[in-house]
Every structure is written in structure tokens, then in C-alpha cells.
C-alpha atoms as a PDB file:
ATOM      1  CA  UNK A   1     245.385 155.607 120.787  1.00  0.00           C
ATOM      2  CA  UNK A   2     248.994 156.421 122.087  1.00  0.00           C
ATOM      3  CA  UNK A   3     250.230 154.912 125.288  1.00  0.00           C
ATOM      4  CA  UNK A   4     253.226 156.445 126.813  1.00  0.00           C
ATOM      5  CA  UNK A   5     256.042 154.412 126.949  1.00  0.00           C
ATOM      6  CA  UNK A   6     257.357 152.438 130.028  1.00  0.00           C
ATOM      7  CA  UNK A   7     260.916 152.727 130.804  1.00  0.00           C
ATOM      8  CA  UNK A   8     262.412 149.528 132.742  1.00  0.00           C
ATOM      9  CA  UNK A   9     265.908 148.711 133.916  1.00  0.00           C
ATOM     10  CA  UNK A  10     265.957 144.871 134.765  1.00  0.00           C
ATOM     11  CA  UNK A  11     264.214 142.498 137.873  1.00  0.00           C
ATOM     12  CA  UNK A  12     264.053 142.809 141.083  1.00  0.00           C
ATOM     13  CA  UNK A  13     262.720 139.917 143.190  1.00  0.00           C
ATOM     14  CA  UNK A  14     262.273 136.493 143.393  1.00  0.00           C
ATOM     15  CA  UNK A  15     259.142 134.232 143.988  1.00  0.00           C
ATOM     16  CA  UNK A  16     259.115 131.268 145.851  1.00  0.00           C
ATOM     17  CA  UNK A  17     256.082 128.949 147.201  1.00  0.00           C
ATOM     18  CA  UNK A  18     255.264 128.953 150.138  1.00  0.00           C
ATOM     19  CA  UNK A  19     256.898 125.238 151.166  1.00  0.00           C
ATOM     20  CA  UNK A  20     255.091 124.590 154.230  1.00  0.00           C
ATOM     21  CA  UNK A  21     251.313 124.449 152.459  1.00  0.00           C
ATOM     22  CA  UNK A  22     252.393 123.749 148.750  1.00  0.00           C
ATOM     23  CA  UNK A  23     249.989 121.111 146.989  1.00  0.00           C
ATOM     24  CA  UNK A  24     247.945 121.136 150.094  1.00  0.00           C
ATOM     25  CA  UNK A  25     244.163 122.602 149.073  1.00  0.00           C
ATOM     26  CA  UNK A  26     242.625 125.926 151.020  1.00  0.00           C
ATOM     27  CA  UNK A  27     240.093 123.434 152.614  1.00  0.00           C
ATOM     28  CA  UNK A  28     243.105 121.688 154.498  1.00  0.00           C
ATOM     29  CA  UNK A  29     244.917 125.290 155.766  1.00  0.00           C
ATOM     30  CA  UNK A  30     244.805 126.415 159.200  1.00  0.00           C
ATOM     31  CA  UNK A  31     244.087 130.132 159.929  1.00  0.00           C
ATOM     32  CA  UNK A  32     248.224 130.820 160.040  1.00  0.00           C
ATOM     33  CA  UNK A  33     248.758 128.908 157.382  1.00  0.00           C
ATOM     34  CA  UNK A  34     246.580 130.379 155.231  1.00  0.00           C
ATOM     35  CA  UNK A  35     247.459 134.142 156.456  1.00  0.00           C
ATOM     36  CA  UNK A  36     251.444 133.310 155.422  1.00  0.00           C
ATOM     37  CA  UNK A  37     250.290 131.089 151.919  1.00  0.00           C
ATOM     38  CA  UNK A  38     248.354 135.184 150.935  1.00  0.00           C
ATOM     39  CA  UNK A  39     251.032 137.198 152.528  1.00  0.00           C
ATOM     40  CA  UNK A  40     253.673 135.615 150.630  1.00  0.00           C
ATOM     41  CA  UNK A  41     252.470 135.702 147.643  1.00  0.00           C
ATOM     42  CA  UNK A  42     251.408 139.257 148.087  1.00  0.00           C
ATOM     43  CA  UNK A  43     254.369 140.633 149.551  1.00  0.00           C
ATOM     44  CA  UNK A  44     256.197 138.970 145.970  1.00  0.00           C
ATOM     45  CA  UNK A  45     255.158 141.959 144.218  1.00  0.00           C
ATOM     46  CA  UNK A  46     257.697 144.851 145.124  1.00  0.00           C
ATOM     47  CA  UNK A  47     256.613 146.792 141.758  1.00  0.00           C
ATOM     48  CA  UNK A  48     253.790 146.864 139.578  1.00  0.00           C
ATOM     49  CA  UNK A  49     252.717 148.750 136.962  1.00  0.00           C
ATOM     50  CA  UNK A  50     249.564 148.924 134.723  1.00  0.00           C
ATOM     51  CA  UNK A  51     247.985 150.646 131.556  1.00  0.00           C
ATOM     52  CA  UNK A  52     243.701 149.726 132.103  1.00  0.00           C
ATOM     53  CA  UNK A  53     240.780 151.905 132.077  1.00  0.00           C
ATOM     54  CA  UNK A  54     238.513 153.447 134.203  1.00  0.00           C
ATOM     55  CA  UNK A  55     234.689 153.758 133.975  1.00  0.00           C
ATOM     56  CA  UNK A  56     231.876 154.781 136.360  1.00  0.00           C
ATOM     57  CA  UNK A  57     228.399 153.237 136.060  1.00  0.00           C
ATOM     58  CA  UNK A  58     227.289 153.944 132.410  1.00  0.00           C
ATOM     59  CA  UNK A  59     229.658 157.205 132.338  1.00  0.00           C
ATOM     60  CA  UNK A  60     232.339 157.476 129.790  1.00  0.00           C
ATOM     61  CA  UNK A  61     235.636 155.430 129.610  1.00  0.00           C
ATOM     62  CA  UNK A  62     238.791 157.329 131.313  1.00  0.00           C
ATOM     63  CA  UNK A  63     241.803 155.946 130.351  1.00  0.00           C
ATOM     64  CA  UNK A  64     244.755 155.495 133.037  1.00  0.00           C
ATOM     65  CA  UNK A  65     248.416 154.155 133.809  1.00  0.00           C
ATOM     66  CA  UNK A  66     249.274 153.294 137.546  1.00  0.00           C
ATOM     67  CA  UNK A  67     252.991 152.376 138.656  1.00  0.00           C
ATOM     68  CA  UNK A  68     254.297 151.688 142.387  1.00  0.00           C
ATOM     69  CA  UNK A  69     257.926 150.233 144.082  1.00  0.00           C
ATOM     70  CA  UNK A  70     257.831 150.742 147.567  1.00  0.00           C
ATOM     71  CA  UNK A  71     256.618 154.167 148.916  1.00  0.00           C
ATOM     72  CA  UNK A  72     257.562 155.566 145.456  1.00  0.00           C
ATOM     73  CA  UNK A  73     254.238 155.801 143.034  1.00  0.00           C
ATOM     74  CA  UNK A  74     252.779 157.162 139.641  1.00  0.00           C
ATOM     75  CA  UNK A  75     249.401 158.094 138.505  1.00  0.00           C
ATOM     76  CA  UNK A  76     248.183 159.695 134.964  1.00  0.00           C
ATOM     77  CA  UNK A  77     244.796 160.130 133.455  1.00  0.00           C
ATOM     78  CA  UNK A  78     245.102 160.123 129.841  1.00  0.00           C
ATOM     79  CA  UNK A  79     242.356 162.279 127.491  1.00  0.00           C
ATOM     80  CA  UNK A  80     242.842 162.951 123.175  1.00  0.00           C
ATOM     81  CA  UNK A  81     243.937 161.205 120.504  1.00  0.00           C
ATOM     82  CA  UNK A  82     246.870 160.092 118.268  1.00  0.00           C
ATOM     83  CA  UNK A  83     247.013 163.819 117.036  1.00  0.00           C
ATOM     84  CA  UNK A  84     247.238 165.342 120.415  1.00  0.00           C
ATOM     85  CA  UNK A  85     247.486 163.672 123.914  1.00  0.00           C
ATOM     86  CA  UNK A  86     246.941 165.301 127.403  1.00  0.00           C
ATOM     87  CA  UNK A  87     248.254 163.749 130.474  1.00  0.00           C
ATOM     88  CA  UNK A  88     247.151 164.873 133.688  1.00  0.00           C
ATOM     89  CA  UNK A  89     250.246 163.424 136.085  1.00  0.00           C
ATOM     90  CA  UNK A  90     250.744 162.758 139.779  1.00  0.00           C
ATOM     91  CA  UNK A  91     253.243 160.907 140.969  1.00  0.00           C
ATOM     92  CA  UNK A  92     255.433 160.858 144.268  1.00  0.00           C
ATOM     93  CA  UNK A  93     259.253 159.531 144.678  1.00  0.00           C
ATOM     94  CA  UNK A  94     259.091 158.706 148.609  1.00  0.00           C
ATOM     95  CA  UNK A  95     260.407 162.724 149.514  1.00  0.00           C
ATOM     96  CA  UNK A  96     258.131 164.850 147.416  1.00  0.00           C
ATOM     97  CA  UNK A  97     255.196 164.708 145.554  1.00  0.00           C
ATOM     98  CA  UNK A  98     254.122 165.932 142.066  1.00  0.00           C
ATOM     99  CA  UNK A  99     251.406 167.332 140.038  1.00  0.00           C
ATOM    100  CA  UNK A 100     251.988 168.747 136.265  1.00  0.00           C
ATOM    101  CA  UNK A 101     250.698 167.837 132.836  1.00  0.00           C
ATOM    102  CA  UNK A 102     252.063 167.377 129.640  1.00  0.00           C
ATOM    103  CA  UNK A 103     250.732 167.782 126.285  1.00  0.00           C
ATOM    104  CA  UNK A 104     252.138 165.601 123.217  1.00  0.00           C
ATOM    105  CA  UNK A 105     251.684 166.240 119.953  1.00  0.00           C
ATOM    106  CA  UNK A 106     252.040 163.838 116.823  1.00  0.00           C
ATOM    107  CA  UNK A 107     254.791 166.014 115.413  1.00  0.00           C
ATOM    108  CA  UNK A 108     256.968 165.378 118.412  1.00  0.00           C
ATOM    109  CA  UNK A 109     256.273 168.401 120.736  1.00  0.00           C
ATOM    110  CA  UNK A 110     255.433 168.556 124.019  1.00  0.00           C
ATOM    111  CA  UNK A 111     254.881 170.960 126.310  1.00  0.00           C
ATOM    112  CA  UNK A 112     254.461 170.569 129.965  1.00  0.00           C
ATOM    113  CA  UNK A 113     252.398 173.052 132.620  1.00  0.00           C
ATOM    114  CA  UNK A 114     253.673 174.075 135.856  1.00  0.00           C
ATOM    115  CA  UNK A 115     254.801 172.051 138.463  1.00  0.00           C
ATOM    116  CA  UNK A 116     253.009 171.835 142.053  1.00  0.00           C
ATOM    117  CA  UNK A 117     255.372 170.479 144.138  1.00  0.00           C
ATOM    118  CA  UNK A 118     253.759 168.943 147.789  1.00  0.00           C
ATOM    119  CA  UNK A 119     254.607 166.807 150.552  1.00  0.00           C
ATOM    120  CA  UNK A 120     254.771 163.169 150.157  1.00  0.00           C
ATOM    121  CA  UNK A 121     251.498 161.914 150.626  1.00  0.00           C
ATOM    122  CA  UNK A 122     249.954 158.131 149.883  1.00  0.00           C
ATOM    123  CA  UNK A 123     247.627 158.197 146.378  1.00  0.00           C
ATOM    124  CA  UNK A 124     243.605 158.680 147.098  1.00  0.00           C
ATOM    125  CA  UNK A 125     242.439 157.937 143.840  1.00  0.00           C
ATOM    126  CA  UNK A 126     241.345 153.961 143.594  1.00  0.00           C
ATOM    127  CA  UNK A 127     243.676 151.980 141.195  1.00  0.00           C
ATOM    128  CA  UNK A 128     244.035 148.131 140.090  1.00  0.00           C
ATOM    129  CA  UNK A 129     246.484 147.344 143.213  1.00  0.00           C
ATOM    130  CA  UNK A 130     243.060 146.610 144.995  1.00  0.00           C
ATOM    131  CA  UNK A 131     242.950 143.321 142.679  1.00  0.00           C
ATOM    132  CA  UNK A 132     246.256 142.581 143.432  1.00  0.00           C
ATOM    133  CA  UNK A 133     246.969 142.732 147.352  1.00  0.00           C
ATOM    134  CA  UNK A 134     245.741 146.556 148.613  1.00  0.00           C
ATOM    135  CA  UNK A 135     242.568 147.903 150.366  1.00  0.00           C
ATOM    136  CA  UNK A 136     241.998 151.349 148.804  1.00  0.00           C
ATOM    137  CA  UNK A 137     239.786 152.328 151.389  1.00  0.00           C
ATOM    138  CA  UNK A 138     241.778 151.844 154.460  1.00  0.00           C
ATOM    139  CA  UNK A 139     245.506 152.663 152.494  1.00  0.00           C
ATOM    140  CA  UNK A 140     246.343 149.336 154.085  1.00  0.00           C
ATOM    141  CA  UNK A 141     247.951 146.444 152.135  1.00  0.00           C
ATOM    142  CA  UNK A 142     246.242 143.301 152.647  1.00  0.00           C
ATOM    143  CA  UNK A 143     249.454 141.396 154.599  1.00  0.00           C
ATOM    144  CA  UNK A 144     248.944 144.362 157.066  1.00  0.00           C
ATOM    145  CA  UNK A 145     245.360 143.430 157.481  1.00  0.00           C
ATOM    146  CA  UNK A 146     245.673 139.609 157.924  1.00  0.00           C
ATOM    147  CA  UNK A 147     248.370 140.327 160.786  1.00  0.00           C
ATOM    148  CA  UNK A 148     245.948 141.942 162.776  1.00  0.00           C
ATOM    149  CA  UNK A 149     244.342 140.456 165.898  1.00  0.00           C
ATOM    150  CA  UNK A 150     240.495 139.671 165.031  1.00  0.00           C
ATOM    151  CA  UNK A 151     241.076 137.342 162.070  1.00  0.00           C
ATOM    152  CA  UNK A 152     238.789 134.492 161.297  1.00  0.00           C
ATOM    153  CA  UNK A 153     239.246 131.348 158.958  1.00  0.00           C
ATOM    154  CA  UNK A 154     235.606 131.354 157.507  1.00  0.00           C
ATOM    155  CA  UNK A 155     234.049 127.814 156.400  1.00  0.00           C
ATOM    156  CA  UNK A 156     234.933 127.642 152.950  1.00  0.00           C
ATOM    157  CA  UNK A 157     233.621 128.522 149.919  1.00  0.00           C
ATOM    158  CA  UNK A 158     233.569 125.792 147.492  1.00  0.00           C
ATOM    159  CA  UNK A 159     237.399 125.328 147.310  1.00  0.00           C
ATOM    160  CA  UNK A 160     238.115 129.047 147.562  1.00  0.00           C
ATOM    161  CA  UNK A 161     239.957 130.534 150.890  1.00  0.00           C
ATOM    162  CA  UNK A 162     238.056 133.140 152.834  1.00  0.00           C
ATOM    163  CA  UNK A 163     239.270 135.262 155.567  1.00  0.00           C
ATOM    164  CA  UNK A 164     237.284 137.897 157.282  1.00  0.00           C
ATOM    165  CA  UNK A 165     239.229 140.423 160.274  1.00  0.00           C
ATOM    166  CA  UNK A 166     237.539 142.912 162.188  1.00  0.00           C
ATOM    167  CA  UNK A 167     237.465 146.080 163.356  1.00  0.00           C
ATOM    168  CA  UNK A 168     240.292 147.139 161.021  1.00  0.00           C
ATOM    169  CA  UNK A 169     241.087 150.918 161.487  1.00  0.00           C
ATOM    170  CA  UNK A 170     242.343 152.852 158.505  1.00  0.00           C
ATOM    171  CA  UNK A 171     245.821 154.057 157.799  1.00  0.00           C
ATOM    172  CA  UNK A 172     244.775 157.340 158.298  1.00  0.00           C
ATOM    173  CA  UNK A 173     244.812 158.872 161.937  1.00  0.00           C
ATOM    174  CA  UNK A 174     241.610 161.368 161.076  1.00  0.00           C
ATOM    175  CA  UNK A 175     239.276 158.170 160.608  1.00  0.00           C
ATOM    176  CA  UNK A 176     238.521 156.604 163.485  1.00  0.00           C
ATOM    177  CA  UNK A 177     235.836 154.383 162.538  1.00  0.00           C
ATOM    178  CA  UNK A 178     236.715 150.474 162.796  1.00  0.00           C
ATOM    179  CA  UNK A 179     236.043 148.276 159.964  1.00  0.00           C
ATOM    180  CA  UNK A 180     235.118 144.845 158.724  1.00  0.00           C
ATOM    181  CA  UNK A 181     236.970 143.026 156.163  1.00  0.00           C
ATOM    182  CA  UNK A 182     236.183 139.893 154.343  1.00  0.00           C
ATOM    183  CA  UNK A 183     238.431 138.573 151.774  1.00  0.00           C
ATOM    184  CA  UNK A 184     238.249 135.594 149.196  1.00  0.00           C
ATOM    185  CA  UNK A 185     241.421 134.029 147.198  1.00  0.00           C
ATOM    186  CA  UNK A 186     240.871 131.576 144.748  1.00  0.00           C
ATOM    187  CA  UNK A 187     242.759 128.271 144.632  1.00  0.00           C
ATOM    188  CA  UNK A 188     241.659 127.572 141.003  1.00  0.00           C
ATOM    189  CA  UNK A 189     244.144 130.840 140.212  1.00  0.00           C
ATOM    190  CA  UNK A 190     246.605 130.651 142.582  1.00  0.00           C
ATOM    191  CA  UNK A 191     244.948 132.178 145.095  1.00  0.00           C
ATOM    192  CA  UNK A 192     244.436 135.277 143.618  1.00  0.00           C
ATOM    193  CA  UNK A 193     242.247 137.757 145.193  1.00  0.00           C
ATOM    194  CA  UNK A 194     238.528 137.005 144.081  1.00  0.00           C
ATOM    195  CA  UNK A 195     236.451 139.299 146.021  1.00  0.00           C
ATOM    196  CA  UNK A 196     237.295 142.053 148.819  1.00  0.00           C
ATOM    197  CA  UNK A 197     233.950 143.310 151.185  1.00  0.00           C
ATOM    198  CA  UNK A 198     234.818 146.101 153.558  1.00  0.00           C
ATOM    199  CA  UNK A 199     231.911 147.278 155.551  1.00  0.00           C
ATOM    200  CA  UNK A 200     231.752 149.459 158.830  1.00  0.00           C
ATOM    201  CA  UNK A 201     231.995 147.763 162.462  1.00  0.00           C
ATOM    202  CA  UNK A 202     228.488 147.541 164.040  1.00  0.00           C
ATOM    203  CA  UNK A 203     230.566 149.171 166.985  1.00  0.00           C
ATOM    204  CA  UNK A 204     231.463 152.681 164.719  1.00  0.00           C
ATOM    205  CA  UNK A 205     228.371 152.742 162.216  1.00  0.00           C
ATOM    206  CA  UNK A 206     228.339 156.040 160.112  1.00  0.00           C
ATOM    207  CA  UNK A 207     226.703 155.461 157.353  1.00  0.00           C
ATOM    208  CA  UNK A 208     224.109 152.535 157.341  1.00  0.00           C
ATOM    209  CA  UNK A 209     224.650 149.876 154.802  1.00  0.00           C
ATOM    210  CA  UNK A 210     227.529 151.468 153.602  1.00  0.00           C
ATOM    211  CA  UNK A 211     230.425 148.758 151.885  1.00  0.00           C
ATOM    212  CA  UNK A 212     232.720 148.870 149.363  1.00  0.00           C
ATOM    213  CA  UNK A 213     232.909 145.854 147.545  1.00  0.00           C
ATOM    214  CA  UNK A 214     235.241 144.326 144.702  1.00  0.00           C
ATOM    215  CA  UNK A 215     234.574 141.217 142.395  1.00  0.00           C
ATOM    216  CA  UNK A 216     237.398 139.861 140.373  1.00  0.00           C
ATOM    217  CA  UNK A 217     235.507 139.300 136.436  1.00  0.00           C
ATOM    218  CA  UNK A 218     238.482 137.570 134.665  1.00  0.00           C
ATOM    219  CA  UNK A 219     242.307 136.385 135.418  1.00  0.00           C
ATOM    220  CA  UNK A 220     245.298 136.060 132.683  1.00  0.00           C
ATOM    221  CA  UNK A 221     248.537 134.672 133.206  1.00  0.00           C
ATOM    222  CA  UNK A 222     251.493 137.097 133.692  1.00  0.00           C
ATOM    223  CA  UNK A 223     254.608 136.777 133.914  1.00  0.00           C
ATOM    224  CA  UNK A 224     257.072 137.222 136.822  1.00  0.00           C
ATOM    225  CA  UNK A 225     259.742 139.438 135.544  1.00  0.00           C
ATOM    226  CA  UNK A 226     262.351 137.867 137.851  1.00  0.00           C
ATOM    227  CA  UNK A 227     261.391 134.372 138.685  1.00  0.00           C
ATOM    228  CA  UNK A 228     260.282 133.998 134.586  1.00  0.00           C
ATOM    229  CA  UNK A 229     257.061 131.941 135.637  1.00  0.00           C
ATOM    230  CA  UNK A 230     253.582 132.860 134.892  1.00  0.00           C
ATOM    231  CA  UNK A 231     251.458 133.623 137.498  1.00  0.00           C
ATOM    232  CA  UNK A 232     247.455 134.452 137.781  1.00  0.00           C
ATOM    233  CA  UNK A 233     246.381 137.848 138.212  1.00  0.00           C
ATOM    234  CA  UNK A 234     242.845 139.668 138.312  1.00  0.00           C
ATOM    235  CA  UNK A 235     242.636 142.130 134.445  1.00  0.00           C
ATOM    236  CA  UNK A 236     238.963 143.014 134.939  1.00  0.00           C
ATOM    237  CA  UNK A 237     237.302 144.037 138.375  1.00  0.00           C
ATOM    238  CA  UNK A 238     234.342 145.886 139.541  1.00  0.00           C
ATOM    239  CA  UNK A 239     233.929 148.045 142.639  1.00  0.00           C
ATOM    240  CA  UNK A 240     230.653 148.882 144.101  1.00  0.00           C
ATOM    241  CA  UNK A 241     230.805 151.469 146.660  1.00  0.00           C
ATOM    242  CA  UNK A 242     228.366 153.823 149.001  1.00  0.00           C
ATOM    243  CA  UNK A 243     224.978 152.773 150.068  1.00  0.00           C
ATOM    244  CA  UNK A 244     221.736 152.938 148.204  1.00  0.00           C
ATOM    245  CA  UNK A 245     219.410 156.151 149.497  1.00  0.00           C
ATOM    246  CA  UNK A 246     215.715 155.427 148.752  1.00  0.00           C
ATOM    247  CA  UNK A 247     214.291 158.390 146.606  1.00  0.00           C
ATOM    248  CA  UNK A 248     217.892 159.387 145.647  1.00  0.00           C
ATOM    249  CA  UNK A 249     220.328 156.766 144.502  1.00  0.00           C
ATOM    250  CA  UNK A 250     218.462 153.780 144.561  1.00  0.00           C
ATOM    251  CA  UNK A 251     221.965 151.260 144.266  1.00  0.00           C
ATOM    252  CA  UNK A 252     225.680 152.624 145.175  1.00  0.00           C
ATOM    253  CA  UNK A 253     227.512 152.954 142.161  1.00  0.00           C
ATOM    254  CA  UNK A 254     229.639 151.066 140.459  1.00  0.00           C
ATOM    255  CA  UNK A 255     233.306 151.528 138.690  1.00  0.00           C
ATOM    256  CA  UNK A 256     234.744 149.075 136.730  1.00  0.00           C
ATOM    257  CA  UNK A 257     238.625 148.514 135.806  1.00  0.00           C
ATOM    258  CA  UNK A 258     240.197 146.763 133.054  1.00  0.00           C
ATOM    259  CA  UNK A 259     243.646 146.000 132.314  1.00  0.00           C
ATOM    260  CA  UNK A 260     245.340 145.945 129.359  1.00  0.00           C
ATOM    261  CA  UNK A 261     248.919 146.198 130.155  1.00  0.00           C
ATOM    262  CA  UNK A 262     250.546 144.646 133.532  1.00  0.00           C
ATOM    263  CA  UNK A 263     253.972 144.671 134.835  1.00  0.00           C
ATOM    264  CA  UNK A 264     255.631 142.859 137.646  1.00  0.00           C
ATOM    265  CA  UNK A 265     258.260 142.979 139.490  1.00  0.00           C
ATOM    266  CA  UNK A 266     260.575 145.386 137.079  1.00  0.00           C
ATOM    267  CA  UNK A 267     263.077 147.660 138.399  1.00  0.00           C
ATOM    268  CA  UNK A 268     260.972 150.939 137.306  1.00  0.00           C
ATOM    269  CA  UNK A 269     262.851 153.811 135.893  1.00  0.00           C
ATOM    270  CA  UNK A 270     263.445 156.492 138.476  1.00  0.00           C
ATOM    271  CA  UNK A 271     261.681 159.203 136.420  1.00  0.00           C
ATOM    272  CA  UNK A 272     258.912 157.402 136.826  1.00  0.00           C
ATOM    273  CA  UNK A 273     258.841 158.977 140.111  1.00  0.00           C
ATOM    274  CA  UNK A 274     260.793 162.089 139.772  1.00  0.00           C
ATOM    275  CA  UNK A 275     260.501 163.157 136.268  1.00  0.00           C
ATOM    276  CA  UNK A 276     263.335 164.664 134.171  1.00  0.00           C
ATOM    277  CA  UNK A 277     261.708 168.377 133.902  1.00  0.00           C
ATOM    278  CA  UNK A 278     262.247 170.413 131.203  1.00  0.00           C
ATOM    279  CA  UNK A 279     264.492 173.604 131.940  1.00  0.00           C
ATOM    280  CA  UNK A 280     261.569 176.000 131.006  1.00  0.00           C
ATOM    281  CA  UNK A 281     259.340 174.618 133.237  1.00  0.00           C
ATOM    282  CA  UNK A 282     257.972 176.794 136.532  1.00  0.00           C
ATOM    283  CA  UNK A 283     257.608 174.902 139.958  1.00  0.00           C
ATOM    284  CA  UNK A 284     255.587 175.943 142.722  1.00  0.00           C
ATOM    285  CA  UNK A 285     256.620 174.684 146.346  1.00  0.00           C
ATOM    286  CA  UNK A 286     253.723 174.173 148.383  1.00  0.00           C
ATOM    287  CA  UNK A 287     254.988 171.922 151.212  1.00  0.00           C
ATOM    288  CA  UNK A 288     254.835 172.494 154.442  1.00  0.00           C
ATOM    289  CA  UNK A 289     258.305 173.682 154.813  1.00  0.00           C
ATOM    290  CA  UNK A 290     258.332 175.761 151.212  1.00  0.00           C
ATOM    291  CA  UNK A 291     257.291 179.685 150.801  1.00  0.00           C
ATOM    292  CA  UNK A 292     254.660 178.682 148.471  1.00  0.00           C
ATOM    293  CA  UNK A 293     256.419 180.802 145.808  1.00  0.00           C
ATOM    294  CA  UNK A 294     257.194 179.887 142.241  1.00  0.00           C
ATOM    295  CA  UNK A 295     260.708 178.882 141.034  1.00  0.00           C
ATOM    296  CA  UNK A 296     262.601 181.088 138.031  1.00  0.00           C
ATOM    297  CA  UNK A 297     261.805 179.110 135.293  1.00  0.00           C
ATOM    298  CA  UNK A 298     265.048 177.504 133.836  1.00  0.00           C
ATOM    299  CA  UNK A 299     265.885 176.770 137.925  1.00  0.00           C
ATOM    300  CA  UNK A 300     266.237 173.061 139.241  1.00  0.00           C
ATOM    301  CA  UNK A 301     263.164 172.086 140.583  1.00  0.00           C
ATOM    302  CA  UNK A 302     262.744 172.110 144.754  1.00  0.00           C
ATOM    303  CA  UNK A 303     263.477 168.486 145.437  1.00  0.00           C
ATOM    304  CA  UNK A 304     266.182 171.053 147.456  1.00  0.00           C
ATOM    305  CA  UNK A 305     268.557 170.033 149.730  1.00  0.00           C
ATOM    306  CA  UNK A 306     266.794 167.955 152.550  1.00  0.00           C
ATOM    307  CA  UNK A 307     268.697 167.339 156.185  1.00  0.00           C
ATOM    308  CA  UNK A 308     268.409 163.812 157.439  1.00  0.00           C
ATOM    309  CA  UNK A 309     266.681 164.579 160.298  1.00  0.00           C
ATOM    310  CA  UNK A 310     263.989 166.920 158.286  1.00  0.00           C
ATOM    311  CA  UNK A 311     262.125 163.747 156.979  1.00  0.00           C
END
């Protein structure tokens, strides 16, 4: 099995603890403290990037590679073998997003379809930032969350830290329904995430004992590419999601992740996020603001001229 390779320039950040609750145990935090202990350590991780794979209930095994710095992100599904590898790619640099695929041969060739370019848009599909500090559900990172109003410092779970907020709307302004989130971080790997709940408000129920739940299955250490200490992260997880309908789907499904590669806090190569496209390759513009029509092949692709005030 090939992986593709992962082009990195250097560090970025820095971690520090957090001085005001370090060597003091979850059971001793107050609700702030605890909030700004998570946060912190969250909001350490300005880029990650992982190679893992993907597999629903007893379905077969997709394998994946997920990158993200900021608002810029990359996503590829990866199918074939060492003679011939597909990828199926979106990925978005912040101004444009795009959708293509490449095929890679073992001789050396590639060759790459058409290119879809859209408007920037946030990625749907779920990915191993929920085991790191992101609620795929509601787009939201989990910093965002704790800030809200509605946050409760739950009695403790053996030493572990658990926070639940309500009525947390989602990022996107077509859902309206409020939701519940509990959260547990576990002080025996540096407060890690150990288990995310998100259920609907009794106030907007839709869908009756809907939740989407992860557990956290096994931790490694990793190391901080600027700070050059090890720190725990989640490498296996398991979402269940959906509700169980009688005579129909008994239990909600389940997808599992696991990691076998994970980066953080590298300086990602920009092509990450804008690739370097081939000169034969066709683009179609389908943004709000394009014609919708396909590029001469052999053109620059539309990443076109963009006023300041357009974006």
C-alpha cells in the first residue's frame, strides 16, 4: 500500500501549560478553570494532519488522509494498490475550493481528471479532528462550545473532567435545532478528549433518541513539532450515530477511525491546499460568481483575480 507523501516546511507554534491549574487534578478545577485548562490545550494545535482509515459497521475498510491550518483544509479517499492508486481529492485553501482526482501508476505516471472549482465551503465528511478538539456535527470547535453560556461542571467521573453545555446551535444558519453536548477529557492522558455525546435539546426534538456519540479506544504519544515534547492523543475512535428504528435498524450505526500517521503543528505545504495543476488539466468554475464554463485546457486555473472587497 502507497501513501502519498506529506510535504512540510518547518513549526509553527508553541505549547505551554496552562500555569494557573498545572499539577492541580480535574477533581480540584472550577468550571473556568477547567474550560481554559481544554481550550488551551486545544487551541495548541494550529495544524494537523493524518493518514487513518475509515470503516462503517462491518462494511469494508476505506482508506483516508485529512490535513487542516486554519480555514485552509485537505481531504482524499484513497482506493487500489501499489500497481495503480486512485485518489479521490477535496481540499479548500481559505478562497476556493477543490474537487479532482488523480491516478498514479507504479511506473511514475499520473494523470489527473478535471477540476471542479467551488466556493469555499467548511468539509462535511466526518474526520479524526473530532478526537482531537472538533464537533463534526455542529462544524464547531470545541473552545467555541465551552465559551458558550449554558455550561456545567458535571460531578466527576473517576478522575476524568466532564463538561456538558446546552442548547448549542450549529455553525450552520439552515439548522436551527439547539443541542446538548457532553464532553469527557481524561487526566490520565493529558486531558485528552475521551468521549463526546451530542444529543438534541428536549426544547427542538426532531428525531427521538437521536445522538451522535464518540469513544476514544486507545492514545499514543506524539510529538509536538514545535515545542519537541510528546503529548497524548486519541489513534483509534468510534462514532455511533442516528437512532435505532424498531423493525428497521434495530442500533444506529457505527464508524470506526484509526490512525496510523499523525502530524502536529507543521507548517503544511501550500499545495496541500491549492495544488500545483498540471498544464493539461480542464477546470470548471462553478462558484457563485463563475459562468460555470470550462477553462482551455493548458489555462491557469480560476483562483482568478479576486477584489478585496469580493470575499
Amino acid at each position: 500500500m502507497r501513501i502519498a507523501t506529506l510535504v512540510v516546511t518547518g513549526a509553527v507554534l508553541s505549547l505551554a501549560p496552562c500555569s494557573a491549574t498545572a499539577g492541580r487534578g480535574a477533581e480540584s478545577l472550577t468550571l473556568d478553570e477547567a474550560r481554559a485548562l481544554v481550550s488551551e490545550k486545544i487551541n495548541s494545535i494550529e495544524s494537523v494532519y493524518f493518514e487513518y482509515t475509515r470503516q462503517f459497521d462491518d462494511g469494508p475498510t476505506q482508506r483516508c488522509q485529512f490535513a487542516r491550518e486554519g480555514a485552509k483544509w485537505r481531504y482524499v479517499e484513497l482506493r487500489g494498490d501499489d500497481a495503480e492508486e486512485i485518489q479521490q481529492v477535496s481540499c479548500c485553501d481559505g478562497m476556493f475550493m477543490f474537487l479532482f482526482s488523480i491516478e498514479r501508476k507504479d511506473t511514475g505516471e499520473e494523470k489527473w481528471g478535471g477540476v471542479q472549482i467551488h466556493d469555499p465551503k467548511a468539509i462535511e465528511t466526518t474526520t479524526p479532528e473530532c478526537l482531537v478538539g472538533r464537533v463534526h456535527n455542529l462544524q464547531r470547535s470545541i473552545p467555541d462550545i465551552l465559551a458558550l453560556p449554558g455550561a456545567t461542571l458535571d460531578s466527576q467521573v473517576g478522575k476524568d473532567l466532564q463538561i456538558t453545555v446546552h442548547d448549542v446551535l450549529s455553525s450552520s444558519e439552515k439548522n436551527k435545532t439547539k443541542y446538548d453536548v457532553r464532553l469527557i477529557f481524561d487526566q490520565s492522558h493529558g486531558m485528552a478528549m475521551r468521549e463526546t455525546l451530542v444529543t438534541e435539546s428536549p426544547k427542538t426534538v426532531t428525531w427521538p433518541g437521536w445522538k451522535a456519540q464518540w469513544n476514544v479506544l486507545s492514545y499514543k504519544y506524539v510529538m509536538d513539532e514545535k515545542s519537541k515534547t510528546p503529548r497524548w492523543c486519541p489513534v483509534e475512535g468510534l462514532l455511533t450515530q442516528g437512532a435505532g428504528l424498531p423493525g428497521r435498524l434495530e442500533k444506529p450505526p457505527k464508524m470506526k477511525i484509526v490512525i496510523s500517521e499523525i502530524c502536529l503543528n507543521r507548517e503544511l505545504a501550500p499545495s496541500l491546499f491549492r495544488p500545483d495543476f498540471p498544464k493539461a488539466v480542464a477546470f470548471h468554475d462553478v462558484t457563485s460568481s463563475g459562468d460555470g464554463q470550462s477553462v482551455i485546457p493548458g489555462n491557469k486555473p480560476r483562483p482568478r483575480a479576486v477584489k478585496p472587497n469580493d470575499r
